[in-house]
N, C-alpha and C. Protein backbone atom coordinates (compact mmCIF):
# COMPACT_ATOMS: atom_id res chain seq x y z
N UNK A 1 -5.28 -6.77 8.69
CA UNK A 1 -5.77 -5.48 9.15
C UNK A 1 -6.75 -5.68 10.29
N UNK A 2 -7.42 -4.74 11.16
CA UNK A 2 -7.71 -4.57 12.30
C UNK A 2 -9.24 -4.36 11.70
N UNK A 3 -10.44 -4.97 12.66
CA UNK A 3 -11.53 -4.95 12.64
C UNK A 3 -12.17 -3.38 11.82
N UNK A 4 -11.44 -2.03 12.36
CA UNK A 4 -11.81 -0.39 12.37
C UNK A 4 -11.29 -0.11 11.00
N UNK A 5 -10.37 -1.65 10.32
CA UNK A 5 -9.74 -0.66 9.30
C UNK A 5 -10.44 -1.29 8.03
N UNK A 6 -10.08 -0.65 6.55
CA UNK A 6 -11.17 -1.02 5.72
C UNK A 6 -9.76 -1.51 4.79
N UNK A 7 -10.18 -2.87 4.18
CA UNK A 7 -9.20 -3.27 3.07
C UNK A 7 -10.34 -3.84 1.93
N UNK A 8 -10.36 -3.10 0.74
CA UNK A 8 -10.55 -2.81 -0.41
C UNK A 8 -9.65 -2.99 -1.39
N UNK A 9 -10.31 -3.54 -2.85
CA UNK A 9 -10.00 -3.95 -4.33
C UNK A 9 -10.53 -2.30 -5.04
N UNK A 10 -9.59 -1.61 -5.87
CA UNK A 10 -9.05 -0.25 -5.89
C UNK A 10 -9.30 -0.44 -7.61
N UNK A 11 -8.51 -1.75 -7.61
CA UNK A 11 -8.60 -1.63 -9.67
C UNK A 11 -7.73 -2.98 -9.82
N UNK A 12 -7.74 -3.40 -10.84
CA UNK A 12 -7.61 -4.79 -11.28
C UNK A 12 -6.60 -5.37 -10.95
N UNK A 13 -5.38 -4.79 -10.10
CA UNK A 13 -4.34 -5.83 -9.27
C UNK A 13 -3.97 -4.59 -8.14
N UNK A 14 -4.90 -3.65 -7.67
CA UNK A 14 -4.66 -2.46 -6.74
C UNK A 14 -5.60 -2.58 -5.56
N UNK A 15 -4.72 -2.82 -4.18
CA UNK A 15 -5.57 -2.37 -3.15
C UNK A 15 -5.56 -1.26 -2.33
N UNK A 16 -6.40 -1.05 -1.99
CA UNK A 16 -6.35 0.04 -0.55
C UNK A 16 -7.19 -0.68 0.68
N UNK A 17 -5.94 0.27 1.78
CA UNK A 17 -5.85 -0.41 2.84
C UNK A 17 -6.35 1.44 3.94
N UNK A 18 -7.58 1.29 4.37
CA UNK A 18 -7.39 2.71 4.97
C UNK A 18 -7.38 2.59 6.43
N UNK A 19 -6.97 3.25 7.54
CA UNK A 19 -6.29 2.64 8.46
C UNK A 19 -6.88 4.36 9.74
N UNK A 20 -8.17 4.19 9.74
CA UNK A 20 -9.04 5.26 10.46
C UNK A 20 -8.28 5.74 11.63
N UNK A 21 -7.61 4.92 12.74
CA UNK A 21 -7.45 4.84 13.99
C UNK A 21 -5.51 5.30 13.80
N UNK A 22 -5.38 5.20 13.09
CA UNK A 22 -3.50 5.34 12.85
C UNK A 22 -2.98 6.34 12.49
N UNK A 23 -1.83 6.54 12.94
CA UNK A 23 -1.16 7.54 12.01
C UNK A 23 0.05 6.91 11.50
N UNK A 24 0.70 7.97 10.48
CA UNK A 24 1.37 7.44 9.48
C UNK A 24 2.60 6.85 10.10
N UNK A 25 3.10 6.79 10.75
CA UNK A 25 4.07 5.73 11.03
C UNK A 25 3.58 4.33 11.36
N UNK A 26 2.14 4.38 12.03
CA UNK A 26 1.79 2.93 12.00
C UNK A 26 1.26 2.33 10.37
N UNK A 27 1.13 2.97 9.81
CA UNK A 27 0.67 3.20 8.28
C UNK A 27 2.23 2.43 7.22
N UNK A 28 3.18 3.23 8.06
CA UNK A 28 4.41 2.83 7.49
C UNK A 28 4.36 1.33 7.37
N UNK A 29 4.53 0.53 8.61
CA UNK A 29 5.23 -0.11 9.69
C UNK A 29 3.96 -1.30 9.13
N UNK A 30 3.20 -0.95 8.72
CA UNK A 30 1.51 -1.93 8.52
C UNK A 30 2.59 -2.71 6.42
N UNK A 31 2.47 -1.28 5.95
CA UNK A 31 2.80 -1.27 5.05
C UNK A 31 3.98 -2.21 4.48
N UNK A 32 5.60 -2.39 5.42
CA UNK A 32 6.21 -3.04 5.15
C UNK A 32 6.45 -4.54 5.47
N UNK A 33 5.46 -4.61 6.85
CA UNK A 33 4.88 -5.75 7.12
C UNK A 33 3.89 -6.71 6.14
N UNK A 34 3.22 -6.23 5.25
CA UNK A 34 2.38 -6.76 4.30
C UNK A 34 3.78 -6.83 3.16
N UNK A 35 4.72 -6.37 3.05
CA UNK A 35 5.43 -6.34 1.74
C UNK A 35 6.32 -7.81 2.17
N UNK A 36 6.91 -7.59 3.21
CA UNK A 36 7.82 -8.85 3.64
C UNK A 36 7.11 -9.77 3.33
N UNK A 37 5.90 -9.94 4.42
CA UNK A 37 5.08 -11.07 4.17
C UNK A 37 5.07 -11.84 3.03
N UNK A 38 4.48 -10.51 2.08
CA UNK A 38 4.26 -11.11 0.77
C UNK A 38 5.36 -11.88 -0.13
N UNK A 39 6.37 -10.77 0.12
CA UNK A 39 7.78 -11.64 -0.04
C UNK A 39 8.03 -12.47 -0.14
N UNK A 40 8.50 -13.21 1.03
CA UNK A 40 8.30 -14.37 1.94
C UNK A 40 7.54 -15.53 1.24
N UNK A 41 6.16 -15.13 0.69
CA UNK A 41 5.35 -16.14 0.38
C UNK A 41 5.65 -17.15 -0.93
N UNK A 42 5.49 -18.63 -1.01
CA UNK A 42 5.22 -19.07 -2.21
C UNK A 42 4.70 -19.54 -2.77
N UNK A 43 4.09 -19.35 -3.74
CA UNK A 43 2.50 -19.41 -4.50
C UNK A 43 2.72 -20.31 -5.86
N UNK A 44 2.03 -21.35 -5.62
CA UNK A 44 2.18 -22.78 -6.97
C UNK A 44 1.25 -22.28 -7.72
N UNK A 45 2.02 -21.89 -9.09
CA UNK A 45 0.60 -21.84 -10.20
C UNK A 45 1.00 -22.57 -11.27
N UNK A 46 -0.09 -23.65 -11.74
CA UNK A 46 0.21 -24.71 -12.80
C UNK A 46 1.25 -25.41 -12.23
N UNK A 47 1.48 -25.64 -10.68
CA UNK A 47 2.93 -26.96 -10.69
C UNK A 47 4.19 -25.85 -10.99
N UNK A 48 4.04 -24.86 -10.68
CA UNK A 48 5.74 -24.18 -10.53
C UNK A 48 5.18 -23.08 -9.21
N UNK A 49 6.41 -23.20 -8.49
CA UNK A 49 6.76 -22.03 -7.53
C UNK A 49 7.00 -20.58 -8.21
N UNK A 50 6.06 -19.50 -7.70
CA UNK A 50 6.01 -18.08 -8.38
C UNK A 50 6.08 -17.18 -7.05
N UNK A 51 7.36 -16.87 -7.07
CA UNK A 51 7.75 -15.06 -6.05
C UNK A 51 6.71 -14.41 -6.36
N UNK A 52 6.05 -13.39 -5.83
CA UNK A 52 5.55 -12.22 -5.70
C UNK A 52 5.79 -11.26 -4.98
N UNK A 53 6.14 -10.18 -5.59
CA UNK A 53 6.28 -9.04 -4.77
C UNK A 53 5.41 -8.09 -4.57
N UNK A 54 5.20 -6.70 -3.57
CA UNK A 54 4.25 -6.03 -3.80
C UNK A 54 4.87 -4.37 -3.75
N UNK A 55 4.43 -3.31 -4.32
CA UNK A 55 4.43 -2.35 -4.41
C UNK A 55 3.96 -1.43 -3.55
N UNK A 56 3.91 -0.10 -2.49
CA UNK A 56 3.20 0.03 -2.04
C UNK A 56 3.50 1.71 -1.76
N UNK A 57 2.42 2.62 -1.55
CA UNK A 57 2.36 3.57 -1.61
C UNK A 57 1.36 4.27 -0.44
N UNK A 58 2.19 4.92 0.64
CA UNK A 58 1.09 5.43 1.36
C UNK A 58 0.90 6.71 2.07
N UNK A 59 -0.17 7.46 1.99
CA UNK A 59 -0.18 8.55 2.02
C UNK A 59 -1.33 9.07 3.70
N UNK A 60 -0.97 10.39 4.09
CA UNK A 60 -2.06 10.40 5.32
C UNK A 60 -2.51 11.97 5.04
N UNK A 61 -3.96 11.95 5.64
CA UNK A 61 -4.68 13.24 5.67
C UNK A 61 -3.82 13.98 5.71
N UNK A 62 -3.13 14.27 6.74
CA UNK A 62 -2.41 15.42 7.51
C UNK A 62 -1.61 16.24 6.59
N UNK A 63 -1.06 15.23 5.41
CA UNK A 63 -0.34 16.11 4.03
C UNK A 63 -1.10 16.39 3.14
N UNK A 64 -1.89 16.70 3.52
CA UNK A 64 -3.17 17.22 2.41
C UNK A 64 -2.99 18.78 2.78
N UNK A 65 -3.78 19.82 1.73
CA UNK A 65 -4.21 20.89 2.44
C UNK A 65 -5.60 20.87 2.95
N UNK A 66 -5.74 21.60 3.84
CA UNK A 66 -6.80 22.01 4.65
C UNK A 66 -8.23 21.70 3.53
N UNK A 67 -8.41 21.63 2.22
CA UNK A 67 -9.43 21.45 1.22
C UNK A 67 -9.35 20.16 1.24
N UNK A 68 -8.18 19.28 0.97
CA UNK A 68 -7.94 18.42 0.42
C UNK A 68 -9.15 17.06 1.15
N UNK A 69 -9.30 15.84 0.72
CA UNK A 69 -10.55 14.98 0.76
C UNK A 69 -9.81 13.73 0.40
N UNK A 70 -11.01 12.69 0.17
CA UNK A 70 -10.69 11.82 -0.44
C UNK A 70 -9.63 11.27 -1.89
N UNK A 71 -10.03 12.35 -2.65
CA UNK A 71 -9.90 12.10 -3.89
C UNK A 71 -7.68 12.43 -4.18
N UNK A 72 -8.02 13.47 -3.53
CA UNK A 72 -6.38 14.18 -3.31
C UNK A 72 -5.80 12.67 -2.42
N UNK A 73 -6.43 11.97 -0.78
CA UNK A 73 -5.04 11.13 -0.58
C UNK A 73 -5.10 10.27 -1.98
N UNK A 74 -6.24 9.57 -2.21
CA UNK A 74 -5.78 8.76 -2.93
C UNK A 74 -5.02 8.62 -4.23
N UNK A 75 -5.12 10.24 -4.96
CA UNK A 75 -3.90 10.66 -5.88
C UNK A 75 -2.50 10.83 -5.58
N UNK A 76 -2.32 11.18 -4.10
CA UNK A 76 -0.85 11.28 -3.43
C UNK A 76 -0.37 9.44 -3.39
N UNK A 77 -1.52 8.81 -2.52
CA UNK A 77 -0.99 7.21 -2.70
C UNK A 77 -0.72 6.98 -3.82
N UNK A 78 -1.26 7.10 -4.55
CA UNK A 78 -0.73 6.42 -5.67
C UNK A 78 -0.07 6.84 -6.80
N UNK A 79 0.46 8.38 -6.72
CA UNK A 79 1.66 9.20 -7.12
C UNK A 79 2.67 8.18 -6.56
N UNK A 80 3.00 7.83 -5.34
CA UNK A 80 3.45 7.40 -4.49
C UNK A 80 4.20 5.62 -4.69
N UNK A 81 3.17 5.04 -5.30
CA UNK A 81 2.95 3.75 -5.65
C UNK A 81 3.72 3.32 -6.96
N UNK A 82 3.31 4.89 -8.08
CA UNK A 82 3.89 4.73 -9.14
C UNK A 82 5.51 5.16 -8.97
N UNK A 83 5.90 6.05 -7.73
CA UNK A 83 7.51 6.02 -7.59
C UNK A 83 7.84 4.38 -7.03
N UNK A 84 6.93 3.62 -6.52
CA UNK A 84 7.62 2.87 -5.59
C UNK A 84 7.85 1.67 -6.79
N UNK A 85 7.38 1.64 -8.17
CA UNK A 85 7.56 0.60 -8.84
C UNK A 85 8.45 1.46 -10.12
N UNK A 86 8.92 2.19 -10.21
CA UNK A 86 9.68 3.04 -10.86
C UNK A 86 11.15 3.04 -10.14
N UNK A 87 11.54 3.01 -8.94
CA UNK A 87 12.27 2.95 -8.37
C UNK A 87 12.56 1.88 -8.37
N UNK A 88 12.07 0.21 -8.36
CA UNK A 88 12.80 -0.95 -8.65
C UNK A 88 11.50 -1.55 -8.19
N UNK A 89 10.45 -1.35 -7.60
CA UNK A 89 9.51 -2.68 -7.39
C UNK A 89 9.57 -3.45 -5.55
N UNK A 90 8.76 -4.01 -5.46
CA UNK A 90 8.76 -4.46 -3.88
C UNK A 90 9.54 -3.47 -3.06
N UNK A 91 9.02 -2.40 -2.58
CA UNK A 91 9.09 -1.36 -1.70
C UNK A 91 8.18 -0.70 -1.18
N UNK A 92 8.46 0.05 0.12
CA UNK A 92 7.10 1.21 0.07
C UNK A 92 7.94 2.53 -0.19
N UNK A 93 6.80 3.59 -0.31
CA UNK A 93 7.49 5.06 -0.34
C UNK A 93 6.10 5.65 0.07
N UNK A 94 6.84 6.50 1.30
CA UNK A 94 5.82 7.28 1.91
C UNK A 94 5.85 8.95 2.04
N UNK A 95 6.90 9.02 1.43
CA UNK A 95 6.83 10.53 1.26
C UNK A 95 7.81 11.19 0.05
């Protein structure tokens, strides 16, 4: 992530990634780039090779209503998060 943007520990295997300067297609595009990556990666624990995948859910002001704040994106992300691991796992879903 970029100096402007904030990446945060959310809850005990959950991050958020908030992305001030972007809009949601770069939001997208950030999003599936961190998923490949992660993909991609392979991680030795105890002397065995372990896949990881990641889940990901992302949401922008702009689909909020006019009230809506903090508390609303981060219930849409992660409405969002819980389709994207309901649906099969290592994906994003953004709308």
């Amino acid at each position: 992530v970029r100096v402007e943007d904030v990446f945060a520990r959310f809850g005990g295997e959950e991050f958020v990634v908030l992305l001030p300067a972007s809009g949601p297609l770069d939001a997208v595009t950030l999003a599936e780039r961190l998923r490949t990556s992660i993909e991609s990666m392979a991680v030795r624990a105890e002397g065995v090779e372990v896949r990881v995948t990641i889940s990901i859910g992302v949401a922008a002001l702009g689909e909020l209503p006019a009230q809506g704040g903090g508390q609303e994106l981060i219930g849409l992300a992660d409405t969002r998060l819980l389709r994207a691991k309901t649906e099969g796992r290592n994906r994003v879903v953004s709308s």
